[in-house]
Protein backbone atom coordinates (compact mmCIF):
# COMPACT_ATOMS: atom_id res chain seq x y z
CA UNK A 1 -23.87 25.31 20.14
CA UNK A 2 -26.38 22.68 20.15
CA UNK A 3 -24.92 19.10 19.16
CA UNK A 4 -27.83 18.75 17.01
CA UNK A 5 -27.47 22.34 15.28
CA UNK A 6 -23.07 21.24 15.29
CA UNK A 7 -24.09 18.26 13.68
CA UNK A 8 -25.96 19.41 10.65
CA UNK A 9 -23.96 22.00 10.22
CA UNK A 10 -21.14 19.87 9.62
CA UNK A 11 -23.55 17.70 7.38
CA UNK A 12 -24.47 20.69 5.12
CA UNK A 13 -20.52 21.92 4.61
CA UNK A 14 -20.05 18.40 3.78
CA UNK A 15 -22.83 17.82 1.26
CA UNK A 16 -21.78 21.39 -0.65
CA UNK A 17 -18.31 19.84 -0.91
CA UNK A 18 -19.83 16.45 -1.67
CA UNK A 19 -23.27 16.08 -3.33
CA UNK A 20 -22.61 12.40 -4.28
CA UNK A 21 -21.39 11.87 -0.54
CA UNK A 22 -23.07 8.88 1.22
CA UNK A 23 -24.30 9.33 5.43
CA UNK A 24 -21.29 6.66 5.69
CA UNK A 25 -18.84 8.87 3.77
CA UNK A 26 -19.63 11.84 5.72
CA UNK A 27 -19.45 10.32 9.33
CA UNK A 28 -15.86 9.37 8.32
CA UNK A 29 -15.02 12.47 7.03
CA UNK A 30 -16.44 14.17 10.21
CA UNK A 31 -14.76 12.11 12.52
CA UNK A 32 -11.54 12.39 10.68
CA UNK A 33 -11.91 16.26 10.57
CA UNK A 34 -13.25 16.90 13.86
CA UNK A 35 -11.99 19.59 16.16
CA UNK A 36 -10.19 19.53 19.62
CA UNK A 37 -9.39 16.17 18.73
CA UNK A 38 -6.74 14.40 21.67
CA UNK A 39 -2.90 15.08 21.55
CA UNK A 40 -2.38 11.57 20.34
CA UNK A 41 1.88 11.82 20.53
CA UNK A 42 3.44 9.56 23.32
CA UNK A 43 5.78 10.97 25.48
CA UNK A 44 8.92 9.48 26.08
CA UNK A 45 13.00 10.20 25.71
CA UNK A 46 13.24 8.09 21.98
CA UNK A 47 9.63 8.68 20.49
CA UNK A 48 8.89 10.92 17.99
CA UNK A 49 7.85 14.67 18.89
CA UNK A 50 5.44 15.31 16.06
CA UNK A 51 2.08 13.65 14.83
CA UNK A 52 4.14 12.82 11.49
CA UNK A 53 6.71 10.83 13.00
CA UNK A 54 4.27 8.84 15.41
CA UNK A 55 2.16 7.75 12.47
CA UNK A 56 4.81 6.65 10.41
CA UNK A 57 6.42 5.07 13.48
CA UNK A 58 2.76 2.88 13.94
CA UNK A 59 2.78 2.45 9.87
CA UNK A 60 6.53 0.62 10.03
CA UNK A 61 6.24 -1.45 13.15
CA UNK A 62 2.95 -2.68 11.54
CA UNK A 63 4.90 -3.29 8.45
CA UNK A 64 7.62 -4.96 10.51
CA UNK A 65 4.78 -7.70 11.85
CA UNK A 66 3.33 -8.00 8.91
CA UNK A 67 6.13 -9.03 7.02
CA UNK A 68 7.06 -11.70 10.38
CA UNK A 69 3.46 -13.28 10.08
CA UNK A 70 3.80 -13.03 5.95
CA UNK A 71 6.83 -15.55 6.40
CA UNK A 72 4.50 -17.96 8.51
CA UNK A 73 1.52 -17.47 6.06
CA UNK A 74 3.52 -17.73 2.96
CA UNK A 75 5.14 -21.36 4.42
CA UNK A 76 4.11 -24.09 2.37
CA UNK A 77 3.02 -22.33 -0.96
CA UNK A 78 6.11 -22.36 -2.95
CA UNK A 79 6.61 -18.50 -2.39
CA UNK A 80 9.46 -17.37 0.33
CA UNK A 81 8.39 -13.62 0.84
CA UNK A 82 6.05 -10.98 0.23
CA UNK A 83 7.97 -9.43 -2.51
CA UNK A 84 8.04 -12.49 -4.58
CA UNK A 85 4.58 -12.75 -3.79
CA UNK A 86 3.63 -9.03 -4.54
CA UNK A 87 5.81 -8.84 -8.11
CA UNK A 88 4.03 -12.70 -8.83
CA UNK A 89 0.43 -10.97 -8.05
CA UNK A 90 1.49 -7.64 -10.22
CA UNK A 91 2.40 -9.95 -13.28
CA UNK A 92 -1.40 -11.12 -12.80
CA UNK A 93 -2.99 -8.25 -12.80
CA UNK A 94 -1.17 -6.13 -15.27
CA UNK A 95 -1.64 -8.72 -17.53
CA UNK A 96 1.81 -9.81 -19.82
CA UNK A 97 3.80 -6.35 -18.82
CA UNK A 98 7.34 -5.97 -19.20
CA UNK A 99 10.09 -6.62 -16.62
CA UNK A 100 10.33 -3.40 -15.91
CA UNK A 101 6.60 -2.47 -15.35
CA UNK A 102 6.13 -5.09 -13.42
CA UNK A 103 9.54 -4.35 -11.08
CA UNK A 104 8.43 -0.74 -10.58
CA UNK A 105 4.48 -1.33 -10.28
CA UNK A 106 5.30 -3.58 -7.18
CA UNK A 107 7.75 -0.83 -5.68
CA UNK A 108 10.88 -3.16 -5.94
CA UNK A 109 14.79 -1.74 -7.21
CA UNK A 110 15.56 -2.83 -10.82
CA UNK A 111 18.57 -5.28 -9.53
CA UNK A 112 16.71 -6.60 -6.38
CA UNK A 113 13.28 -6.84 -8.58
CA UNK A 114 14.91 -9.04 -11.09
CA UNK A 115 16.68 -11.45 -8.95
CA UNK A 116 13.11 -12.36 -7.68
CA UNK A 117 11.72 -12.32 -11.39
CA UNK A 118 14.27 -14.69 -12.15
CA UNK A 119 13.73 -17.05 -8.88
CA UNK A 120 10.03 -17.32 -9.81
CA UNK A 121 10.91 -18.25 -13.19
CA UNK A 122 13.03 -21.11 -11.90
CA UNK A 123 9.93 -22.18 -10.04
CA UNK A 124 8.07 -22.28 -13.10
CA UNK A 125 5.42 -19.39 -11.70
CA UNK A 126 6.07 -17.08 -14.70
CA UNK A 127 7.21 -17.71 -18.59
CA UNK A 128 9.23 -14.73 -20.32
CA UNK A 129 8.93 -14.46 -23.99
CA UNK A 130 10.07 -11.72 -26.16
CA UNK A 131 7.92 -7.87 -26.78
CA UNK A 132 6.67 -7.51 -30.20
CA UNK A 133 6.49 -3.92 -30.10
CA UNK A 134 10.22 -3.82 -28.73
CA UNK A 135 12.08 -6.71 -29.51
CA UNK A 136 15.18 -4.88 -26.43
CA UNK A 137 12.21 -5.94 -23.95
CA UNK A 138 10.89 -8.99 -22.39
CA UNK A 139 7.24 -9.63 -21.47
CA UNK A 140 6.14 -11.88 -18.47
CA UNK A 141 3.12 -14.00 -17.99
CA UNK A 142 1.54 -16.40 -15.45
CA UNK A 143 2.12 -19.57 -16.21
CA UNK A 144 -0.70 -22.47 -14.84
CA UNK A 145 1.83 -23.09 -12.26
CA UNK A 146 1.81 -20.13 -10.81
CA UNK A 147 -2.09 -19.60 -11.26
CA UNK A 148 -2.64 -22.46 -8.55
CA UNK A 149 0.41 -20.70 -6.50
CA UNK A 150 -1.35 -17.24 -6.37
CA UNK A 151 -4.66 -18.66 -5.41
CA UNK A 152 -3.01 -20.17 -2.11
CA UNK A 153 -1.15 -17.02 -1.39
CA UNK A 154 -4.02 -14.70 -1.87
CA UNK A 155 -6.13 -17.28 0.99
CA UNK A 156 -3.34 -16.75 2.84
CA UNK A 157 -2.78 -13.32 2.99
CA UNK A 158 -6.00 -12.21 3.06
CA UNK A 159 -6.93 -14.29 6.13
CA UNK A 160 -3.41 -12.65 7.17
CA UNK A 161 -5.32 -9.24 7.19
CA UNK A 162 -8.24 -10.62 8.98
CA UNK A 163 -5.66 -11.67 11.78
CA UNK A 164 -3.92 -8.37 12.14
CA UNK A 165 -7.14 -6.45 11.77
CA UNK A 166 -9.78 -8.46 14.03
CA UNK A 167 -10.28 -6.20 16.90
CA UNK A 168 -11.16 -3.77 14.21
CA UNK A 169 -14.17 -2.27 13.62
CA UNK A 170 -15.27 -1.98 9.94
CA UNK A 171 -15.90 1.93 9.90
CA UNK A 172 -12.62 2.30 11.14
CA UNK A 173 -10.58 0.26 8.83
CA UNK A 174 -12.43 2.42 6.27
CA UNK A 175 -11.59 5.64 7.84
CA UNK A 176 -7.87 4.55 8.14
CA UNK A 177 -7.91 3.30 4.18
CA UNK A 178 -9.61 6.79 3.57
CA UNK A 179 -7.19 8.69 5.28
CA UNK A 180 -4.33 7.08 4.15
CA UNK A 181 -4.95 6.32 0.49
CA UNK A 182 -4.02 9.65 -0.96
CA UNK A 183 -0.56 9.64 0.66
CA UNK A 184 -0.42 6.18 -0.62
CA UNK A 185 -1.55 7.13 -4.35
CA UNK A 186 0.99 10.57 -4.29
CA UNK A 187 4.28 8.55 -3.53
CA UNK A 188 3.30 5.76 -5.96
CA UNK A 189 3.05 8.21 -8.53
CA UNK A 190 6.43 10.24 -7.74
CA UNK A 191 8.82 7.74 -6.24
CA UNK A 192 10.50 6.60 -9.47
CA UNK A 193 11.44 10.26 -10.46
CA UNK A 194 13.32 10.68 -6.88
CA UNK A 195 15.92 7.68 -7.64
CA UNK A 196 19.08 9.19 -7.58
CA UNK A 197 18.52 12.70 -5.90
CA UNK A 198 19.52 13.57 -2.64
CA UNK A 199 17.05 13.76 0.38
CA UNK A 200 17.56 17.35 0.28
CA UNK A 201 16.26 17.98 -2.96
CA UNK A 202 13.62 15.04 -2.46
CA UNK A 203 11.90 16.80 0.60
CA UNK A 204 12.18 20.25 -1.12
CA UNK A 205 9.74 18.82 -4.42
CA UNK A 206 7.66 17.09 -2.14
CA UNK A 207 7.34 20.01 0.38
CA UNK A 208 7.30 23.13 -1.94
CA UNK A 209 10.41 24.25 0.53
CA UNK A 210 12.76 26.73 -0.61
């Protein structure tokens, strides 16, 4: 078929699915749906065999870095990790929550989550003071402290993301967030309702397995 004729084909099934679709939406979407696309999985004796495993394998060692260069990044500001720095940033943005919102919003266990709420208390990043709808429950806001703290680590971490990201190019950081948001937004949702269930039982739910 004519690459002309392929192309606006592909631009018409597109635009049925997705009248409010932008030209920039739709090149993503064709590129990330294209067909006879290359075998991307590595070969090699202790690599993973399917597509699945090699993405996730790229995800984590990318995590992995990240979380070296965070260290480096996060030096100086008065914050020791990315998970102190993540639960201080969810406190800002969820405005006053409670402990536990707060804990679970930032994907952090209870015990470990609270450790870290307690260190950045110490600091003086975050004041506690007592729920008026629930007086069992503690609320959590940003003290001035911890404003000036934040606006450090977000300079930092953002120019971290410029670092890791600068060979780049913009449409396909975009594609990648595209691609990748919706597993991002499903596990978010479901993760607290797997605590305490085997693997098993996880994989069947998520899977629709027998």
């Amino acid at each position: 078929m004519n690459k002309a004729v392929t192309l606006i084909t592909a631009w018409g099934a597109f635009d049925e699915q997705h009248p409010e679709g932008s030209l920039e939406e739709f090149c993503r979407h064709y590129l990330a749906h294209r067909e006879g696309k290359a075998n991307t999985v590595p070969a090699g004796r202790f690599m993973p065999v399917s597509s699945e495993g090699v993405l996730m394998r790229t995800i984590g060692r990318i995590f992995k870095l990240h979380t070296i260069y965070t260290a480096a990044a996060l030096e100086g500001t008065g914050i020791s990790n990315i998970d102190e720095y993540s639960l201080l940033n969810t406190v800002a943005q969820l405005q006053e929550p409670r402990k536990t919102e707060a804990i679970y919003a930032a994907l952090q266990e209870l015990s470990t989550g609270t450790d870290k709420l307690n260190r950045l208390k110490k600091l003086g990043y975050l004041a506690e003071y007592d729920d008026k709808e629930d007086k069992r429950s503690k609320r959590l806001k940003v003290t001035a402290k911890g404003e000036k703290v934040l606006v450090t680590c977000r300079k930092r971490i953002t120019l971290l993301a410029s670092m890791m990201f600068h060979d780049m190019q913009e449409d396909d950081m975009k594609l990648c967030s595209q691609l990748l948001k919706g597993v991002e937004s499903k596990f978010a949702a479901i993760w607290l309702s797997h605590k305490g269930k085997d693997f098993e039982e996880i994989y069947r739910e998520v899977t629709g397995t027998p």
